[in-house]
C-alpha atoms as a PDB file:
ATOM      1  CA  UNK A   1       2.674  -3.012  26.925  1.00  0.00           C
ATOM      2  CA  UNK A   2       6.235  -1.381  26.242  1.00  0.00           C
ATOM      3  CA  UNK A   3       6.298   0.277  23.069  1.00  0.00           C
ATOM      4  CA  UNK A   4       9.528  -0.234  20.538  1.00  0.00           C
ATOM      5  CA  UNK A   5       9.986   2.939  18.348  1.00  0.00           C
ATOM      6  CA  UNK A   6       8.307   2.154  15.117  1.00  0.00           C
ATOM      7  CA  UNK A   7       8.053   3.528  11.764  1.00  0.00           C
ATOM      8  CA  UNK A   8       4.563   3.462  10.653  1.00  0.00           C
ATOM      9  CA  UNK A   9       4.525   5.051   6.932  1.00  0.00           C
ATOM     10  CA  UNK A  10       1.031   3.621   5.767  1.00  0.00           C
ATOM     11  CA  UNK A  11      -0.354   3.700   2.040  1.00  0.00           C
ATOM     12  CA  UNK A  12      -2.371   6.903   2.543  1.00  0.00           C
ATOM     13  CA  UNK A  13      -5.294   8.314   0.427  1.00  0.00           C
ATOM     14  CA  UNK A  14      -6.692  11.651   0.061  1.00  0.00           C
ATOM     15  CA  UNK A  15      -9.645  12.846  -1.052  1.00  0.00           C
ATOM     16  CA  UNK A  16      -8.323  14.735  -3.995  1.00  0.00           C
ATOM     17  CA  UNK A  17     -11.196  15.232  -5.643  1.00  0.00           C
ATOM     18  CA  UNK A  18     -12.345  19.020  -4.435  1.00  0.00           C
ATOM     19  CA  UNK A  19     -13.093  20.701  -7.444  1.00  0.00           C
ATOM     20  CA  UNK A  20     -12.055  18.085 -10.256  1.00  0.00           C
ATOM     21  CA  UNK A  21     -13.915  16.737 -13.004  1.00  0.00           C
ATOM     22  CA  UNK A  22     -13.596  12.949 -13.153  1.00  0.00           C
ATOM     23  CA  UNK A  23     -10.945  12.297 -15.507  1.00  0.00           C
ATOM     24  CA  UNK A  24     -12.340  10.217 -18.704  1.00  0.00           C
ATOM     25  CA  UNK A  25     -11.562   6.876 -19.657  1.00  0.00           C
ATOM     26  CA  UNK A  26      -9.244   7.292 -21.749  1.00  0.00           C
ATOM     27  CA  UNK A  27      -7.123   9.325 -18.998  1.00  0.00           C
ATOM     28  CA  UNK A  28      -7.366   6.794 -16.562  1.00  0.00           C
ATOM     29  CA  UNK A  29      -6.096   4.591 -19.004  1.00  0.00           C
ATOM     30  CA  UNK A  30      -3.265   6.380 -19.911  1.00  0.00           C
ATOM     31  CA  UNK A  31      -1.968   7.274 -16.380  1.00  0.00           C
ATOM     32  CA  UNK A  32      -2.362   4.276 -15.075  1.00  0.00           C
ATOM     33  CA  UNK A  33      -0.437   2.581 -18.826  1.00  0.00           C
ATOM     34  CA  UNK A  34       2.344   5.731 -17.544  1.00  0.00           C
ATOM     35  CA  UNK A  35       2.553   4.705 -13.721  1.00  0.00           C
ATOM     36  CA  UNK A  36       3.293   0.722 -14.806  1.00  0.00           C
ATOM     37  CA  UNK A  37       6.093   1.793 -17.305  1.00  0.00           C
ATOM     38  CA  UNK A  38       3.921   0.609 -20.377  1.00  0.00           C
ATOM     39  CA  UNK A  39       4.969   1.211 -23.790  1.00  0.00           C
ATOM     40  CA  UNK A  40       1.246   1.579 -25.000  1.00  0.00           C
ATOM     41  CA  UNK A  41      -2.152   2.223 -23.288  1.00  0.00           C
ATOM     42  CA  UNK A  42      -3.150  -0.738 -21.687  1.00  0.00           C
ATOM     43  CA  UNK A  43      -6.426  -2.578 -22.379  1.00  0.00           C
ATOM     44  CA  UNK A  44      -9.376  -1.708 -20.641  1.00  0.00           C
ATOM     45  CA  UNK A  45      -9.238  -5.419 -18.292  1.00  0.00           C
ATOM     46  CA  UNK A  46      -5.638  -4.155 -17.340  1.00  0.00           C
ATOM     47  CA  UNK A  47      -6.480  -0.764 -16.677  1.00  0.00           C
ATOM     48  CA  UNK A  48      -9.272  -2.219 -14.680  1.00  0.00           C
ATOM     49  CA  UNK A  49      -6.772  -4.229 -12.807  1.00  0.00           C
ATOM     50  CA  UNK A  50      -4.321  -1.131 -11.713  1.00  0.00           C
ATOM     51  CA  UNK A  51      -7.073   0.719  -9.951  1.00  0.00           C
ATOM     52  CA  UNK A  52      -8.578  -2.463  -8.343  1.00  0.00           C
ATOM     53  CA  UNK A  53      -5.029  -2.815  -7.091  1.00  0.00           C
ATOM     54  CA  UNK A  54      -4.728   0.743  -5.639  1.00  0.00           C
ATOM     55  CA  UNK A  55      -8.095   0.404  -4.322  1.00  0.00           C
ATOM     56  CA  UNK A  56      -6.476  -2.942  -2.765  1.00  0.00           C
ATOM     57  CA  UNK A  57      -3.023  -0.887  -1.663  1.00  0.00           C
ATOM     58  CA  UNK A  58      -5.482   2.087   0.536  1.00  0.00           C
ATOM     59  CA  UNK A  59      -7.629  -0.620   2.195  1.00  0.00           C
ATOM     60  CA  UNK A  60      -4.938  -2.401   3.487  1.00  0.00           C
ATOM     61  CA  UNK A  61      -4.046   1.332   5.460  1.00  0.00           C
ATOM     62  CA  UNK A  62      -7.041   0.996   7.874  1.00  0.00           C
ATOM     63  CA  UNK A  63      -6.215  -2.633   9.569  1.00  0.00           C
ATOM     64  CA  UNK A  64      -2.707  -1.601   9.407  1.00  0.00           C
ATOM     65  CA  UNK A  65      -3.440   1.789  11.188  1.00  0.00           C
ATOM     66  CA  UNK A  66      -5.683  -0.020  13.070  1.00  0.00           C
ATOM     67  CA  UNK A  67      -2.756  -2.802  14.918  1.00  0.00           C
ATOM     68  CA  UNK A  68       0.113   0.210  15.369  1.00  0.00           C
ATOM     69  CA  UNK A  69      -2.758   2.395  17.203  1.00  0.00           C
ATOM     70  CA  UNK A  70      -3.805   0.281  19.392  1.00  0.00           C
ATOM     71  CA  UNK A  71      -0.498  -1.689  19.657  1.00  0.00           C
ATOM     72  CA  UNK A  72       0.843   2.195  20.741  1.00  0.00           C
ATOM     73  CA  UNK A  73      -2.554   2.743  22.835  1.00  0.00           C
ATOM     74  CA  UNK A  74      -1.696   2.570  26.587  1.00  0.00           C
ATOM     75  CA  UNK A  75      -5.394   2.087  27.335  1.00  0.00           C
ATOM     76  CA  UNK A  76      -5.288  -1.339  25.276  1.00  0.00           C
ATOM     77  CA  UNK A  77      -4.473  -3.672  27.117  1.00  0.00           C
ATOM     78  CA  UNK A  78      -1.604  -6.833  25.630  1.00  0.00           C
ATOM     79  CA  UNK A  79      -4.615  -9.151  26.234  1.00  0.00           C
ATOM     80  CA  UNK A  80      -7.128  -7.168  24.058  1.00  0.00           C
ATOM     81  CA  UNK A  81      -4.303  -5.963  21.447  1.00  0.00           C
ATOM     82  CA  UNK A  82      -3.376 -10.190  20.654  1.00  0.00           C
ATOM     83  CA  UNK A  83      -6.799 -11.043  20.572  1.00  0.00           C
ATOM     84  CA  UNK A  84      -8.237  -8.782  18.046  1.00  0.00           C
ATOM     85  CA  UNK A  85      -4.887  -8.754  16.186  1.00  0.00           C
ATOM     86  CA  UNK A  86      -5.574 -12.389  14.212  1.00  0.00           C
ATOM     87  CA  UNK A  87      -8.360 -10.258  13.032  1.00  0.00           C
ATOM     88  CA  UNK A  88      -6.625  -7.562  11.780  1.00  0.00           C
ATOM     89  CA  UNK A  89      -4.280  -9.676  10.105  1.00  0.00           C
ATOM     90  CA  UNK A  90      -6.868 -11.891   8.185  1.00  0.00           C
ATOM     91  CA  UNK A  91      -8.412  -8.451   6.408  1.00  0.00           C
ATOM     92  CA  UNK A  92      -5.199  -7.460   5.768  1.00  0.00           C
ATOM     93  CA  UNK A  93      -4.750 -11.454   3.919  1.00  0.00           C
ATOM     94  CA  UNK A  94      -8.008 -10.867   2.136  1.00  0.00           C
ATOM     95  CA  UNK A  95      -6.526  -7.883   0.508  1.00  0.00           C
ATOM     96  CA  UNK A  96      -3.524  -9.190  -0.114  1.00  0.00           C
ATOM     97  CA  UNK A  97      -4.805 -12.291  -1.979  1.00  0.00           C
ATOM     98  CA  UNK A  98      -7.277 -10.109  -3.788  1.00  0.00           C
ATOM     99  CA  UNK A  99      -4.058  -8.540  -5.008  1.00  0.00           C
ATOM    100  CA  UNK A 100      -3.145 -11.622  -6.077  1.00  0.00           C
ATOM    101  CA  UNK A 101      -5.641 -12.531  -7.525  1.00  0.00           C
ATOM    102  CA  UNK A 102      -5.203  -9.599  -9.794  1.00  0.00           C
ATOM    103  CA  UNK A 103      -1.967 -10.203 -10.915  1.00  0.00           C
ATOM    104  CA  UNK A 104      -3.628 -13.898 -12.317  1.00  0.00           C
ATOM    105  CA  UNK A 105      -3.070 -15.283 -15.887  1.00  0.00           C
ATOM    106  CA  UNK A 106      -3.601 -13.120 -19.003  1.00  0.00           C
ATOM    107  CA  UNK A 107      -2.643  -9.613 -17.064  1.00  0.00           C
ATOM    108  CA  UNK A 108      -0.214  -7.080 -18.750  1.00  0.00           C
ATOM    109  CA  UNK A 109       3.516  -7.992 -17.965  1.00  0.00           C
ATOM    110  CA  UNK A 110       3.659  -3.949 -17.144  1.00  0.00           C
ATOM    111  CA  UNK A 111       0.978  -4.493 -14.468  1.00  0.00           C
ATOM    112  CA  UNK A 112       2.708  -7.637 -13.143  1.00  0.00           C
ATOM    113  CA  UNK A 113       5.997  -6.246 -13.644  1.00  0.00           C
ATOM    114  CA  UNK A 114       4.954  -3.065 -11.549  1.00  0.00           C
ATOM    115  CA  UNK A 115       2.669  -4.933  -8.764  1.00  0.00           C
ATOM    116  CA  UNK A 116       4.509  -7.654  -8.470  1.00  0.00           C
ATOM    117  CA  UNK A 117       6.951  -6.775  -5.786  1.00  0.00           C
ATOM    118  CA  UNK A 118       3.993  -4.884  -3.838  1.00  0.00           C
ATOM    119  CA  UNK A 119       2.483  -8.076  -3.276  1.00  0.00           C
ATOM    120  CA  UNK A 120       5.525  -9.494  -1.773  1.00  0.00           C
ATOM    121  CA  UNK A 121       6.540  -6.617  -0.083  1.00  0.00           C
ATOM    122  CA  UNK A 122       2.913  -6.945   1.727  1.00  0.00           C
ATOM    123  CA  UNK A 123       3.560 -10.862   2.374  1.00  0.00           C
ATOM    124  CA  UNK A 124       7.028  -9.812   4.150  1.00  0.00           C
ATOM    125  CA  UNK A 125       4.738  -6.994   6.569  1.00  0.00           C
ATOM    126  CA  UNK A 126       2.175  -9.727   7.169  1.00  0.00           C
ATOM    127  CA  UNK A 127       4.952 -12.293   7.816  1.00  0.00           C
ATOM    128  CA  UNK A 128       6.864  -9.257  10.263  1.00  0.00           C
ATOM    129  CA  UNK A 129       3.561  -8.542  11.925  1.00  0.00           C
ATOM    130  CA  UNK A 130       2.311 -12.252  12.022  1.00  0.00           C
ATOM    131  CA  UNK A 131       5.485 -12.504  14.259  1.00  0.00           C
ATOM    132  CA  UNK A 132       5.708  -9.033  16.247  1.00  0.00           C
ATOM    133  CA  UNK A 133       2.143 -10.880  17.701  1.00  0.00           C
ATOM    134  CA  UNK A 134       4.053 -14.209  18.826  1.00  0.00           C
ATOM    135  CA  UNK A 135       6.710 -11.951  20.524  1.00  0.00           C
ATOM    136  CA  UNK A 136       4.631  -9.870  21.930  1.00  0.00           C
ATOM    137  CA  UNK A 137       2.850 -13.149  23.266  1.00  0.00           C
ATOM    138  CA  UNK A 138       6.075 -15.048  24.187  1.00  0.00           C
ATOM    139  CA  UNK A 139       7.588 -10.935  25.797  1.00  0.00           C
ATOM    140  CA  UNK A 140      10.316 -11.508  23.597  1.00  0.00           C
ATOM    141  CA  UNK A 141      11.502  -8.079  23.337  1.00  0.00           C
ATOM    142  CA  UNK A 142      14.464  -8.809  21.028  1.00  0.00           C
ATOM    143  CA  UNK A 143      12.129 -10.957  18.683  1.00  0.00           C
ATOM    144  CA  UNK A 144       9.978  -7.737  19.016  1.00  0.00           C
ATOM    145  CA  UNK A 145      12.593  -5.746  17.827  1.00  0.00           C
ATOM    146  CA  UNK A 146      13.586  -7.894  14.800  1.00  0.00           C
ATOM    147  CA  UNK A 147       9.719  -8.395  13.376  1.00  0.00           C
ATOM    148  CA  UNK A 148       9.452  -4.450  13.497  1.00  0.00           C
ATOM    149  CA  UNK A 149      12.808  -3.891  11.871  1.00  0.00           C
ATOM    150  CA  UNK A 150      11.521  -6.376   9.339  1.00  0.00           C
ATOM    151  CA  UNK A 151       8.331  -4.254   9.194  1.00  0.00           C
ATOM    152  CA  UNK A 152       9.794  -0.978   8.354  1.00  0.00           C
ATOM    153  CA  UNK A 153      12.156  -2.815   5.838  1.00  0.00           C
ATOM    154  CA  UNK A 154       9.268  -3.810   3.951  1.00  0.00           C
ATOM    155  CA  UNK A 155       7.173  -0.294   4.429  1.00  0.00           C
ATOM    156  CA  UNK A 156      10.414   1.468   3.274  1.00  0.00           C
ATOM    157  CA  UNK A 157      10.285  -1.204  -0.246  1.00  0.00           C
ATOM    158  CA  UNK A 158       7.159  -0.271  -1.001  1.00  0.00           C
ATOM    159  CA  UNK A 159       7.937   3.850  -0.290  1.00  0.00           C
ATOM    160  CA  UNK A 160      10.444   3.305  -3.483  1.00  0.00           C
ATOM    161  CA  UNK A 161       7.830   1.216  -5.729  1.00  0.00           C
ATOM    162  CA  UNK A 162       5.895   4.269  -5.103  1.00  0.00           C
ATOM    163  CA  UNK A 163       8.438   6.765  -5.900  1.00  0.00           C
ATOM    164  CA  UNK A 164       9.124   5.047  -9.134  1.00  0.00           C
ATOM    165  CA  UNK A 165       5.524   5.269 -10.360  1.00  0.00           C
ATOM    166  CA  UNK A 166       4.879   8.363  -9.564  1.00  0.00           C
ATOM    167  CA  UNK A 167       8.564   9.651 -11.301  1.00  0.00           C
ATOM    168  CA  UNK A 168       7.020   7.915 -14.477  1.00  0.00           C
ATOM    169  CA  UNK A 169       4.247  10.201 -14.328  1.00  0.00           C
ATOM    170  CA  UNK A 170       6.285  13.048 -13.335  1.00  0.00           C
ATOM    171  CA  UNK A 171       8.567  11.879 -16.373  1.00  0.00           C
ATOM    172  CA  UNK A 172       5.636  11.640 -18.999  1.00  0.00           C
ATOM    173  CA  UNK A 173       4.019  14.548 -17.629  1.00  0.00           C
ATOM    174  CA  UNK A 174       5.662  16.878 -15.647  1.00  0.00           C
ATOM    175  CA  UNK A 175       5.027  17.941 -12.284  1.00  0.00           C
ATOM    176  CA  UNK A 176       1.525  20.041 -12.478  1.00  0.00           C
ATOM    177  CA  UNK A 177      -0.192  17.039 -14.706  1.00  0.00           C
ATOM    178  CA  UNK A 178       0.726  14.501 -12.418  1.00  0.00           C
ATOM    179  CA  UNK A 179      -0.490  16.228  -9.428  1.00  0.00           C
ATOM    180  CA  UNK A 180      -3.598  16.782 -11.037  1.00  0.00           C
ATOM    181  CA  UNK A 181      -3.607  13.217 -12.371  1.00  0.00           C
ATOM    182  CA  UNK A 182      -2.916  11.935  -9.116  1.00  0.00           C
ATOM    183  CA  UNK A 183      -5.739  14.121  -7.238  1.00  0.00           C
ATOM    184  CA  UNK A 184      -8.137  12.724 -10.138  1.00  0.00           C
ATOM    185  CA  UNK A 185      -7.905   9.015  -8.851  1.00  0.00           C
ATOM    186  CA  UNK A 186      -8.091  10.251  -5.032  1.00  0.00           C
ATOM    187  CA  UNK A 187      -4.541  10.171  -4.411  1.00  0.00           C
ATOM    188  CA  UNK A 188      -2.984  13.027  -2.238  1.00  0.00           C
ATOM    189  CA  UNK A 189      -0.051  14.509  -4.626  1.00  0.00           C
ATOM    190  CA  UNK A 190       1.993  16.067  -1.263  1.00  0.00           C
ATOM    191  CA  UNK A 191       2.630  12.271  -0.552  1.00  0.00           C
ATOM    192  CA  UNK A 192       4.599  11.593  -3.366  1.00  0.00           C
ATOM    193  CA  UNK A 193       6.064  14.878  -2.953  1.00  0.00           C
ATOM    194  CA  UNK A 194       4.060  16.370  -6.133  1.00  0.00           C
ATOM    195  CA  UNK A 195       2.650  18.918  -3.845  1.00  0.00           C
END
């Protein structure tokens, strides 16, 4: 299978956690109120909602890995690479619809505000990989082209959402807090460039 240069910037996780006390409730509630731009500490059901959602945003990095490996992997063959690749995408639809899901009636206009966008950010990368796997089927190199270019388009969306909640918590807290608060809830600071 000829490979197409791709950028493959995944939602990463760390462990982060070497050494730190769990933060208390009333942290988590405040950097996660901080990293959605709220005005107040959110209630506990929204709070809830943020970290089900990052939970949501790192599982989505292991199908994901999973397709540009062995879409890169010379000892996969195009056969074996489209047929496990509906697979992929279907965990990767779960997620995204427990995102969703998330995002439902009665949930902080901060946390909808803020999450929003991922979720269609993630339906444009399952739409772009949805059709890299028809063109890779129909060896339609420029359609190939155009679904990755679409890919990274969306990968390099999400990059900024990230940026901006991380600056908030850089903002409210400066740079040594929000590593620490990011290494707290198992996020690796040096992604974000709070290193």
């Amino acid at each position: 299978m000829a490979v197409i240069g791709v950028l493959v910037s995944v939602v990463g996780c760390g462990s982060g956690r070497d050494g730190l006390a769990e933060p208390g409730a009333e942290s988590v509630a405040r950097t996660a109120s901080v990293m959605v731009g709220s005005d107040y500490v959110l209630a506990p059901g929204d709070v809830t909602a943020v970290n089900v959602i990052g939970l949501d945003l790192v599982t989505l990095a292991t199908p994901l890995r999973t397709w540009w490996a062995t879409f890169q992997d010379t000892e996969v063959g195009e056969a074996a690479w489209l047929a496990d690749a509906p697979r992929l995408l279907d965990a990767m639809r779960t997620t995204v619809s427990h995102i969703a899901d998330q995002l439902g009636p009665g949930r902080d206009i901060a946390v909808r505000s803020t999450f929003t966008p991922y979720l269609e950010q993630w339906r444009l990368v399952l739409n772009a990989l949805d059709a890299l796997r028809g063109a890779v089927r129909a060896a339609n190199v420029a359609a190939r082209q155009q679904a990755t270019d679409a890919y990274n388009a969306a990968i390099a969306a999400m990059g900024r959402l990230d940026a901006q909640r991380v600056a908030r918590v850089v903002d409210a807290y400066g740079r040594d807090e929000a590593k620490r608060a990011l290494a707290a809830q198992g996020l690796d600071p040096t992604r974000f460039g709070v290193g």
